[in-house]
N, C-alpha and C. Protein backbone atom coordinates (compact mmCIF):
# COMPACT_ATOMS: atom_id res chain seq x y z
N UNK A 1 25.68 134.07 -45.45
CA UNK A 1 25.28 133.76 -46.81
C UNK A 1 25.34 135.04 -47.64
N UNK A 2 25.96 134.78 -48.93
CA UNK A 2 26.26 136.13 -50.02
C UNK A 2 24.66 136.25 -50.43
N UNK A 3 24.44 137.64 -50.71
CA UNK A 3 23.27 138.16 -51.33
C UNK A 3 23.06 137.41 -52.73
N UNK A 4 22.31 136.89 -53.08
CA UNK A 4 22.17 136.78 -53.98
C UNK A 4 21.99 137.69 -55.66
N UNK A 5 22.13 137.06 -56.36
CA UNK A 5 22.55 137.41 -57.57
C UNK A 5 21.44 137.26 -58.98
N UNK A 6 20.91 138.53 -59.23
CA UNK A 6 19.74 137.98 -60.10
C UNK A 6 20.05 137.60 -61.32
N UNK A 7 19.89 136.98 -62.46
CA UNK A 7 20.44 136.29 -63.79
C UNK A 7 19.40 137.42 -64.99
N UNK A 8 20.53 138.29 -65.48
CA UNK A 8 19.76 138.91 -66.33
C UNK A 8 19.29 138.35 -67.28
N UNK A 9 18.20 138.88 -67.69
CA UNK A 9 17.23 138.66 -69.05
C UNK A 9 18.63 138.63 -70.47
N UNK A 10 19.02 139.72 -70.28
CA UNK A 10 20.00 139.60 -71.75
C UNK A 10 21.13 138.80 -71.86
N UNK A 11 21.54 138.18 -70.37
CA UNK A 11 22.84 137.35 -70.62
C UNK A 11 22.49 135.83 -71.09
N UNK A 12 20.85 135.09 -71.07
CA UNK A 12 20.10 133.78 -71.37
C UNK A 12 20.20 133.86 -72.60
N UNK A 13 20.62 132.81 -73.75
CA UNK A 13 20.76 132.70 -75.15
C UNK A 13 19.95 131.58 -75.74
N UNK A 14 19.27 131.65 -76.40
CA UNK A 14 18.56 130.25 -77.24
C UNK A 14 19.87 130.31 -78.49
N UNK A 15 20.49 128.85 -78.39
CA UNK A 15 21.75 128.55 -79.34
C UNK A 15 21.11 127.71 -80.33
N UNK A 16 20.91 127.59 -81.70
CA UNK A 16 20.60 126.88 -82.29
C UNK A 16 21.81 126.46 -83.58
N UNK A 17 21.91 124.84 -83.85
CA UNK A 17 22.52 124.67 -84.46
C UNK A 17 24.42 125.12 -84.27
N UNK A 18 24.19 125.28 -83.32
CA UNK A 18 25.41 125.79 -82.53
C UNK A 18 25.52 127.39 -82.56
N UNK A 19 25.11 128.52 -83.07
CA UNK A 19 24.45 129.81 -82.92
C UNK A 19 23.92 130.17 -82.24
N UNK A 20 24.02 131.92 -81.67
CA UNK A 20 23.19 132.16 -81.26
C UNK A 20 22.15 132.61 -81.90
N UNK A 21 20.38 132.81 -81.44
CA UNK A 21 19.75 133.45 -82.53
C UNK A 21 20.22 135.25 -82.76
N UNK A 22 20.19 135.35 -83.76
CA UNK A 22 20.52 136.67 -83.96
C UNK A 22 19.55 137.68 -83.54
N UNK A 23 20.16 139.13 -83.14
CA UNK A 23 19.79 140.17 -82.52
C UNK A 23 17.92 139.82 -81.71
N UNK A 24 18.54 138.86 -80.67
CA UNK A 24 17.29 138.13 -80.19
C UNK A 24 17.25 139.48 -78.69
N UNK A 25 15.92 139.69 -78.51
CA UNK A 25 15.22 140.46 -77.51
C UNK A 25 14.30 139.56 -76.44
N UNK A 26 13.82 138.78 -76.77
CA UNK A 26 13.27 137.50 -75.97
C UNK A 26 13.58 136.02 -76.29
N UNK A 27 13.53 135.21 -75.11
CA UNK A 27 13.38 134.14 -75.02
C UNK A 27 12.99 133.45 -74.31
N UNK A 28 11.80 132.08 -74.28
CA UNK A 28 11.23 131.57 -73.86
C UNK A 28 11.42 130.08 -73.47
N UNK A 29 11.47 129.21 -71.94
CA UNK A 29 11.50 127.97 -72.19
C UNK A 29 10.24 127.44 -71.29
N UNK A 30 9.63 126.18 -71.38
CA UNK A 30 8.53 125.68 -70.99
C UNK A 30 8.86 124.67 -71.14
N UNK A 31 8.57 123.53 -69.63
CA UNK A 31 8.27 122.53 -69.36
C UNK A 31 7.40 122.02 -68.81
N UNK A 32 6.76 120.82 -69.54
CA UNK A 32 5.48 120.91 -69.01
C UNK A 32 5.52 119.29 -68.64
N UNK A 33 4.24 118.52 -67.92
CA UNK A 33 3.93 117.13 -67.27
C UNK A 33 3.21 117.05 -67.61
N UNK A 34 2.52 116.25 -68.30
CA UNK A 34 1.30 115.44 -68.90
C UNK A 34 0.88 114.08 -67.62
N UNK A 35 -0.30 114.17 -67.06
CA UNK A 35 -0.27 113.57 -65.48
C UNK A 35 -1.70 112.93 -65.78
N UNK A 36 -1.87 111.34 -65.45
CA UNK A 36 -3.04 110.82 -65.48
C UNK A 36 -3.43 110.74 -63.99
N UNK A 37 -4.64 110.60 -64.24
CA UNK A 37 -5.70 110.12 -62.47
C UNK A 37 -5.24 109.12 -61.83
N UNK A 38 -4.96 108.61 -60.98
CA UNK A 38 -4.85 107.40 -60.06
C UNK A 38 -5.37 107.47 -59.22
N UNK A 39 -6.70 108.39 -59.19
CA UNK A 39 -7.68 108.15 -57.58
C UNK A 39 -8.07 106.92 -57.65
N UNK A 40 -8.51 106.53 -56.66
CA UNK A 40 -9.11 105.31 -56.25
C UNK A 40 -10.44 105.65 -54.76
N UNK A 41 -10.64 104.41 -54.65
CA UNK A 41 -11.71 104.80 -53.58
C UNK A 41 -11.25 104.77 -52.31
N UNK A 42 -10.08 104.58 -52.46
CA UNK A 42 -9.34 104.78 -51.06
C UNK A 42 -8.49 106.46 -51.17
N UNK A 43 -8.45 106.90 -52.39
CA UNK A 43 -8.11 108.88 -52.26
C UNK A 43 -9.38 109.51 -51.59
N UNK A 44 -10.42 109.16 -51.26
CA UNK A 44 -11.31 109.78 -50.55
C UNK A 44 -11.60 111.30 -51.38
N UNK A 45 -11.95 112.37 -50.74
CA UNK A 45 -12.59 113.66 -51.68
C UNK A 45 -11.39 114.17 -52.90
N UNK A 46 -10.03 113.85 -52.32
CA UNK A 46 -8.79 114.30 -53.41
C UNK A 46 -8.25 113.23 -54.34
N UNK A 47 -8.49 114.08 -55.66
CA UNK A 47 -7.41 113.48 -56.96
C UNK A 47 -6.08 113.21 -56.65
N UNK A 48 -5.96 112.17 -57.15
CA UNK A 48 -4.28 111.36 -56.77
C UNK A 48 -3.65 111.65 -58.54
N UNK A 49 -2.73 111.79 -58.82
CA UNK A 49 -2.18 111.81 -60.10
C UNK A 49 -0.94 111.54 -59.95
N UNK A 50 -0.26 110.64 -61.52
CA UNK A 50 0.93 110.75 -61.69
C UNK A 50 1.22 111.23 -62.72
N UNK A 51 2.75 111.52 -62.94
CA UNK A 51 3.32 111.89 -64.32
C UNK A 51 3.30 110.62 -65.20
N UNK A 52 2.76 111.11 -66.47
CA UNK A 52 2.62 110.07 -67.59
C UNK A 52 3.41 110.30 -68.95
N UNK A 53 4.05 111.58 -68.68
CA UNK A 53 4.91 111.86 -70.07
C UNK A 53 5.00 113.70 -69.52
N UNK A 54 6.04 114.24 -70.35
CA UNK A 54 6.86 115.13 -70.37
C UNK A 54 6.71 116.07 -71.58
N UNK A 55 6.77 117.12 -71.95
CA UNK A 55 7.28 117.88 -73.06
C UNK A 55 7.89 119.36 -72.86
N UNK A 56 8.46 119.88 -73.66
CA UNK A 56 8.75 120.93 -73.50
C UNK A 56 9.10 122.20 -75.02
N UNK A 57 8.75 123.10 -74.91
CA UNK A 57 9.03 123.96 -75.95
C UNK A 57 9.33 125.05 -75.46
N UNK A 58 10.09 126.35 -76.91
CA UNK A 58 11.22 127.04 -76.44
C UNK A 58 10.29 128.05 -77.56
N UNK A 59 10.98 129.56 -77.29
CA UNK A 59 10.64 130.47 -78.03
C UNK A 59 11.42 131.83 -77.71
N UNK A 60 11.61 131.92 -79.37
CA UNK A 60 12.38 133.00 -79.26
C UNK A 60 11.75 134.55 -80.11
N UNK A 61 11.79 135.78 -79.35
CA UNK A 61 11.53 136.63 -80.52
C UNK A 61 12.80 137.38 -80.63
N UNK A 62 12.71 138.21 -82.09
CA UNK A 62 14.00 138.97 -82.78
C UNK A 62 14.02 140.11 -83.32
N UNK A 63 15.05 140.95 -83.63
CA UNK A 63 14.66 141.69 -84.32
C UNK A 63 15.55 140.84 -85.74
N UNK A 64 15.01 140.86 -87.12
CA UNK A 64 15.07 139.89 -88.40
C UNK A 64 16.55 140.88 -88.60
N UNK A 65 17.60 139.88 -89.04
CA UNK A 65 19.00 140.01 -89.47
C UNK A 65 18.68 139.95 -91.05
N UNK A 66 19.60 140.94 -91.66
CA UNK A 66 19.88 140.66 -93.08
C UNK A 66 21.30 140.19 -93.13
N UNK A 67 21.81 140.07 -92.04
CA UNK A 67 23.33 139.31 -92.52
C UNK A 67 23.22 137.72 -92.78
N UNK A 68 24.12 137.44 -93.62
CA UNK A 68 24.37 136.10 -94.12
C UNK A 68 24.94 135.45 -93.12
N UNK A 69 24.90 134.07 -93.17
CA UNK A 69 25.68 133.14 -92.32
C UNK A 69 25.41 132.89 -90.59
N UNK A 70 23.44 133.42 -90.30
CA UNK A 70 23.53 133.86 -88.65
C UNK A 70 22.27 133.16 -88.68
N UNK A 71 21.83 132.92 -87.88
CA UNK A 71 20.29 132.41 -87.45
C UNK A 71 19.29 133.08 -87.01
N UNK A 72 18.92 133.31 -88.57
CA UNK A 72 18.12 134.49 -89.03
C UNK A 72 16.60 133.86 -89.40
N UNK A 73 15.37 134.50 -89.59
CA UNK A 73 14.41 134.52 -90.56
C UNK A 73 14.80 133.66 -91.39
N UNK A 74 15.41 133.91 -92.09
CA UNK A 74 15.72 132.94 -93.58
C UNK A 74 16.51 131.69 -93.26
N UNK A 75 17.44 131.86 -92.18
CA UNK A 75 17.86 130.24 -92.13
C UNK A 75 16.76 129.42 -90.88
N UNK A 76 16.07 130.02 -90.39
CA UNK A 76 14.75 129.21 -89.78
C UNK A 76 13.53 128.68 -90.04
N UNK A 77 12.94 129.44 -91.54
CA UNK A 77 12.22 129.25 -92.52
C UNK A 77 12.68 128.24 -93.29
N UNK A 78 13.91 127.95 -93.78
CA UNK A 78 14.65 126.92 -94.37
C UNK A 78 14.57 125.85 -93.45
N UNK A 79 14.61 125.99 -92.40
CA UNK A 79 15.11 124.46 -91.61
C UNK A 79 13.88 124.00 -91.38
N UNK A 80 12.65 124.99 -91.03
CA UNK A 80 11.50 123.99 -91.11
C UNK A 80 10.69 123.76 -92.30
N UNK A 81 11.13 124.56 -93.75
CA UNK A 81 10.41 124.00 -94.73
C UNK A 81 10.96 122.51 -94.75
N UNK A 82 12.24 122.11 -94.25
CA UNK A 82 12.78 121.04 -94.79
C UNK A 82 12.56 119.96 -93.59
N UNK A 83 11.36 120.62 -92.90
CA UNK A 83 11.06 119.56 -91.37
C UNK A 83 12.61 119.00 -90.80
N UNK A 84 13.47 120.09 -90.58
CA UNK A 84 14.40 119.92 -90.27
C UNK A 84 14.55 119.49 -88.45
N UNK A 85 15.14 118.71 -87.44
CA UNK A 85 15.56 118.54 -86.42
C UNK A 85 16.82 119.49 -85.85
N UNK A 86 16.43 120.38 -85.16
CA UNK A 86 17.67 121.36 -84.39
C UNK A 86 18.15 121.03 -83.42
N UNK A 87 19.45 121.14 -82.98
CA UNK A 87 19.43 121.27 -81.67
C UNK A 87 19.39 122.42 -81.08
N UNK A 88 19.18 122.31 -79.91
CA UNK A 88 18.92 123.86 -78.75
C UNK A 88 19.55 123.68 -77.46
N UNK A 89 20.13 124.83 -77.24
CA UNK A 89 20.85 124.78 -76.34
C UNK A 89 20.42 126.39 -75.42
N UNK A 90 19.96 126.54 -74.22
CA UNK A 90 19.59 127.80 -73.61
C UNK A 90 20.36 127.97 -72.60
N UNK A 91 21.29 128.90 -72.32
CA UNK A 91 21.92 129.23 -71.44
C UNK A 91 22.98 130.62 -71.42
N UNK A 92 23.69 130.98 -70.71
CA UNK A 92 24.79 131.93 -70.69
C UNK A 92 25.94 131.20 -71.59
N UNK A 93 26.11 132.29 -72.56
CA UNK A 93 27.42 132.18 -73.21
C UNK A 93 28.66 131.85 -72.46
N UNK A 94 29.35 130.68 -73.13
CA UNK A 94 31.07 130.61 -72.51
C UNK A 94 31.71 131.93 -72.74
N UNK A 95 31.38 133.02 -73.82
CA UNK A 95 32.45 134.48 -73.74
C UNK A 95 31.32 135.56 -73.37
N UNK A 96 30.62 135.50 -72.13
CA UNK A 96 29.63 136.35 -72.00
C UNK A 96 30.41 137.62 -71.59
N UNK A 97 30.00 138.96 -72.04
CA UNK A 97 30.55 140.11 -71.59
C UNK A 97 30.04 141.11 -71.24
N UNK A 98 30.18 142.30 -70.43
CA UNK A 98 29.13 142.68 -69.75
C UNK A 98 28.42 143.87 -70.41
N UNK A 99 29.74 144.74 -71.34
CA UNK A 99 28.96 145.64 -72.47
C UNK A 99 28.26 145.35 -73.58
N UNK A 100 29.24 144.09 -74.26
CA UNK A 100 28.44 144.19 -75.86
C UNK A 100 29.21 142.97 -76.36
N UNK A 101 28.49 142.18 -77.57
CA UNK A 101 29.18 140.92 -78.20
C UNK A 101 30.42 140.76 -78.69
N UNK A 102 31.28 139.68 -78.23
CA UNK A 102 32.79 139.47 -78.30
C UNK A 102 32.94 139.59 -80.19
N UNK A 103 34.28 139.83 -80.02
CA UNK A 103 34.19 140.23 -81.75
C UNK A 103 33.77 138.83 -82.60
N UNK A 104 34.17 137.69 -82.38
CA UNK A 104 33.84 136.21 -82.99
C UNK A 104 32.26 136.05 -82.97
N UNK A 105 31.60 136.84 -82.30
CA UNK A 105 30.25 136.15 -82.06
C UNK A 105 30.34 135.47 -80.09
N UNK A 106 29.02 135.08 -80.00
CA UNK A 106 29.06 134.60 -79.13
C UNK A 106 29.22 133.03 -79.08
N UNK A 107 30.33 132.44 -78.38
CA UNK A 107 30.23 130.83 -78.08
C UNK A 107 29.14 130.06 -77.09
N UNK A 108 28.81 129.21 -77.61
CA UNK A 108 27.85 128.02 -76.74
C UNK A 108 28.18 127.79 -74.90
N UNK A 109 27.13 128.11 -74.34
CA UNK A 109 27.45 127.59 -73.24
C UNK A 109 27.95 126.26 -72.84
N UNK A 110 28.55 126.36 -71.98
CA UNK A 110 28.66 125.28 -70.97
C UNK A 110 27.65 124.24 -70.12
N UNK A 111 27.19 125.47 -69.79
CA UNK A 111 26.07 125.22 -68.65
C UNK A 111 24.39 125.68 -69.19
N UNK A 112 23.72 124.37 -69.53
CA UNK A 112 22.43 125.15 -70.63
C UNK A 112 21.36 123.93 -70.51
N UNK A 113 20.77 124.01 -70.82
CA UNK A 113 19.07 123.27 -70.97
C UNK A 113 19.16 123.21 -72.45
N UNK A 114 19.07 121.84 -72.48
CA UNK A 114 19.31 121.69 -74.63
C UNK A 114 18.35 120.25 -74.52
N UNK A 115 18.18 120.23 -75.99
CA UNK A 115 18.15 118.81 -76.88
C UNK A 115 17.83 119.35 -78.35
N UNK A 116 16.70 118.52 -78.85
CA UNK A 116 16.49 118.30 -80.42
C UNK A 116 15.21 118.78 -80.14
N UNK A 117 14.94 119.73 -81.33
CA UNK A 117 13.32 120.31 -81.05
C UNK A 117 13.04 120.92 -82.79
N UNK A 118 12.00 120.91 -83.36
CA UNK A 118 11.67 121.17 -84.28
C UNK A 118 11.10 122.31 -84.35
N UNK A 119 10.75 123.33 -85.78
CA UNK A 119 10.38 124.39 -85.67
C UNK A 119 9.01 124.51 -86.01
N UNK A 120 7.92 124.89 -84.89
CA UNK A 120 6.97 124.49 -85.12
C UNK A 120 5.98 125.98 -85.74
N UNK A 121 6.84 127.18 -85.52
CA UNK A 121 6.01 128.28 -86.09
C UNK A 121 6.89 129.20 -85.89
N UNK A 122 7.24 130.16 -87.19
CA UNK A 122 7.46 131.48 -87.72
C UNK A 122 6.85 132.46 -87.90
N UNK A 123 7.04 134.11 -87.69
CA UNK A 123 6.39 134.91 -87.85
C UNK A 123 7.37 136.12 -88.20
N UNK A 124 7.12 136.78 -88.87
CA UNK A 124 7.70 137.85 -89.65
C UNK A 124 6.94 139.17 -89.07
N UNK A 125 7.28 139.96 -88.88
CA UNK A 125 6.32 141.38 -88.52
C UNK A 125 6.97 142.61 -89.12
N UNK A 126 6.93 143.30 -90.15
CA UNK A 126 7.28 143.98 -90.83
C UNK A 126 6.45 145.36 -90.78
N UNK A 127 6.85 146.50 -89.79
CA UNK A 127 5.88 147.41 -89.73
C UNK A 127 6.64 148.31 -90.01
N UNK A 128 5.87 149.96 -90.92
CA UNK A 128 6.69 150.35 -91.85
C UNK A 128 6.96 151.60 -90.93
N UNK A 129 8.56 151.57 -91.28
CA UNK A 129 9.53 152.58 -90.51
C UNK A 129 10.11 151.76 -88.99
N UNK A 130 9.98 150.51 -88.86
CA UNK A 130 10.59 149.91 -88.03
C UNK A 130 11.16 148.77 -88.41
N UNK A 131 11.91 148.32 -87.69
CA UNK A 131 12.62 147.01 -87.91
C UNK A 131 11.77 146.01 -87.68
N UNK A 132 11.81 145.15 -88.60
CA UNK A 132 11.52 143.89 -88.82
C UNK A 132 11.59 143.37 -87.75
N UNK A 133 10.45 142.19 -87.09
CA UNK A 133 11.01 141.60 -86.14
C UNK A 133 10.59 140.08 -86.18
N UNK A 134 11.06 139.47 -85.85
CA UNK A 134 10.70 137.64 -86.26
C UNK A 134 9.82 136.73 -84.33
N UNK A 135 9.52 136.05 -84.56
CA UNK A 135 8.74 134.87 -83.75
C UNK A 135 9.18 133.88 -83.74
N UNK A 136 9.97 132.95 -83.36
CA UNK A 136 10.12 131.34 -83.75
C UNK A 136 9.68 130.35 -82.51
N UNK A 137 8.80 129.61 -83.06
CA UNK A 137 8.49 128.60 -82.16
C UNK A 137 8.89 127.28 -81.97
N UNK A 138 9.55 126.88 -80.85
CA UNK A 138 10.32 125.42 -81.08
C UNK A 138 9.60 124.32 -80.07
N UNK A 139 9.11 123.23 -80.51
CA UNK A 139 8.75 122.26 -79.89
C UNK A 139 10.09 120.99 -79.73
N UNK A 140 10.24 120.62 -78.62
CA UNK A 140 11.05 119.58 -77.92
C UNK A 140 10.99 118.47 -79.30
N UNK A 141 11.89 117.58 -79.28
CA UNK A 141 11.45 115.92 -79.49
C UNK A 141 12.69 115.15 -78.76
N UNK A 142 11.89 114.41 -78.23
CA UNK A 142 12.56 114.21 -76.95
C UNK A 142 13.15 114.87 -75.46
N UNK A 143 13.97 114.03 -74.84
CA UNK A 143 13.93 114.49 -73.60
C UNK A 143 14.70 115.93 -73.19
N UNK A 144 14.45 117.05 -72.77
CA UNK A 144 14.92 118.02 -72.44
C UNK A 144 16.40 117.86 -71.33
N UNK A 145 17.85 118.09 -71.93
CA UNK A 145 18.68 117.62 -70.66
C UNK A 145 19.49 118.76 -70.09
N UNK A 146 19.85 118.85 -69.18
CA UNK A 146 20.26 119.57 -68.27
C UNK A 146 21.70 119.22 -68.26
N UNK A 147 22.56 120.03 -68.55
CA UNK A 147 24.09 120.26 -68.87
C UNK A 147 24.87 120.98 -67.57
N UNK A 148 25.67 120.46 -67.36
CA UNK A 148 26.13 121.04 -65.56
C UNK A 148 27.31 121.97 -66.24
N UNK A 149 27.86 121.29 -66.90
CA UNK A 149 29.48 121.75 -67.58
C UNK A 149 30.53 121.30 -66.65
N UNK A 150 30.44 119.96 -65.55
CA UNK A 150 31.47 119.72 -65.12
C UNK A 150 31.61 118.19 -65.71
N UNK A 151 32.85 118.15 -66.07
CA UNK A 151 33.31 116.77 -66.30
C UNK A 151 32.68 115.43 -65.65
């Protein structure tokens, strides 16, 4: 068996809207089970539970872009003043490279953990003599799916 292979922190992308987020430093995904009781008097001293529902949310932090046209502060602030629906897509880039970003930008994975998730909180951090850095918080709606990338 080959040694295994650890999955760096910087090659994982939160894609939104088909983008990646810009000059992103973290990212976050969470899935969680919402599980009711089903003991009975036949579970004796142990809780029995099942799954009763699902959710999941995503998070990204940044350092804040002033370029136009990227998924920035300002186009994330926009999408949820307008209770906008995103999609999300988390995974390794289809042109991942091992020094630095392909000249086009980076393309959407293949292989990623996506759906539709709304933006449930922004944060701006503006401390003086440093770069700006942003917060975005994304809550799921609906089911979280799992993308293989094979036909």
């Amino acid at each position: 068996m080959a040694k295994s292979k650890a999955l760096k922190g910087k090659d994982l992308m939160i894609f939104m809207n088909g983008k990646a987020i810009a000059l992103a430093t973290n990212h976050t995904l969470n899935l969680s089970a919402e599980t009711s009781d089903t003991s009975s008097k036949d579970s004796g001293v142990w809780t029995e539970s099942e799954i009763t529902g699902m959710n999941w949310t995503a998070s990204s932090e940044s350092v804040c872009s002033a370029d136009e046209d990227v998924n920035s502060y300002e186009a994330m602030l926009d999408a949820m003043l307008k209770m906008e629906i995103v999609p999300i897509k988390l995974g390794i880039p289809a042109n991942i490279s091992k020094d630095e970003m392909p000249e086009g930008g980076w393309t959407e994975p293949q292989k990623y953990y996506g759906g539709n998730a709304l933006i449930t909180g922004i944060d701006i951090t503006a401390t003086n003599k440093e770069n700006a850095t942003m917060t975005v918080n994304l809550t799921g709606v609906g089911q979280l799916r799992k993308e293989t990338g094979e036909a």
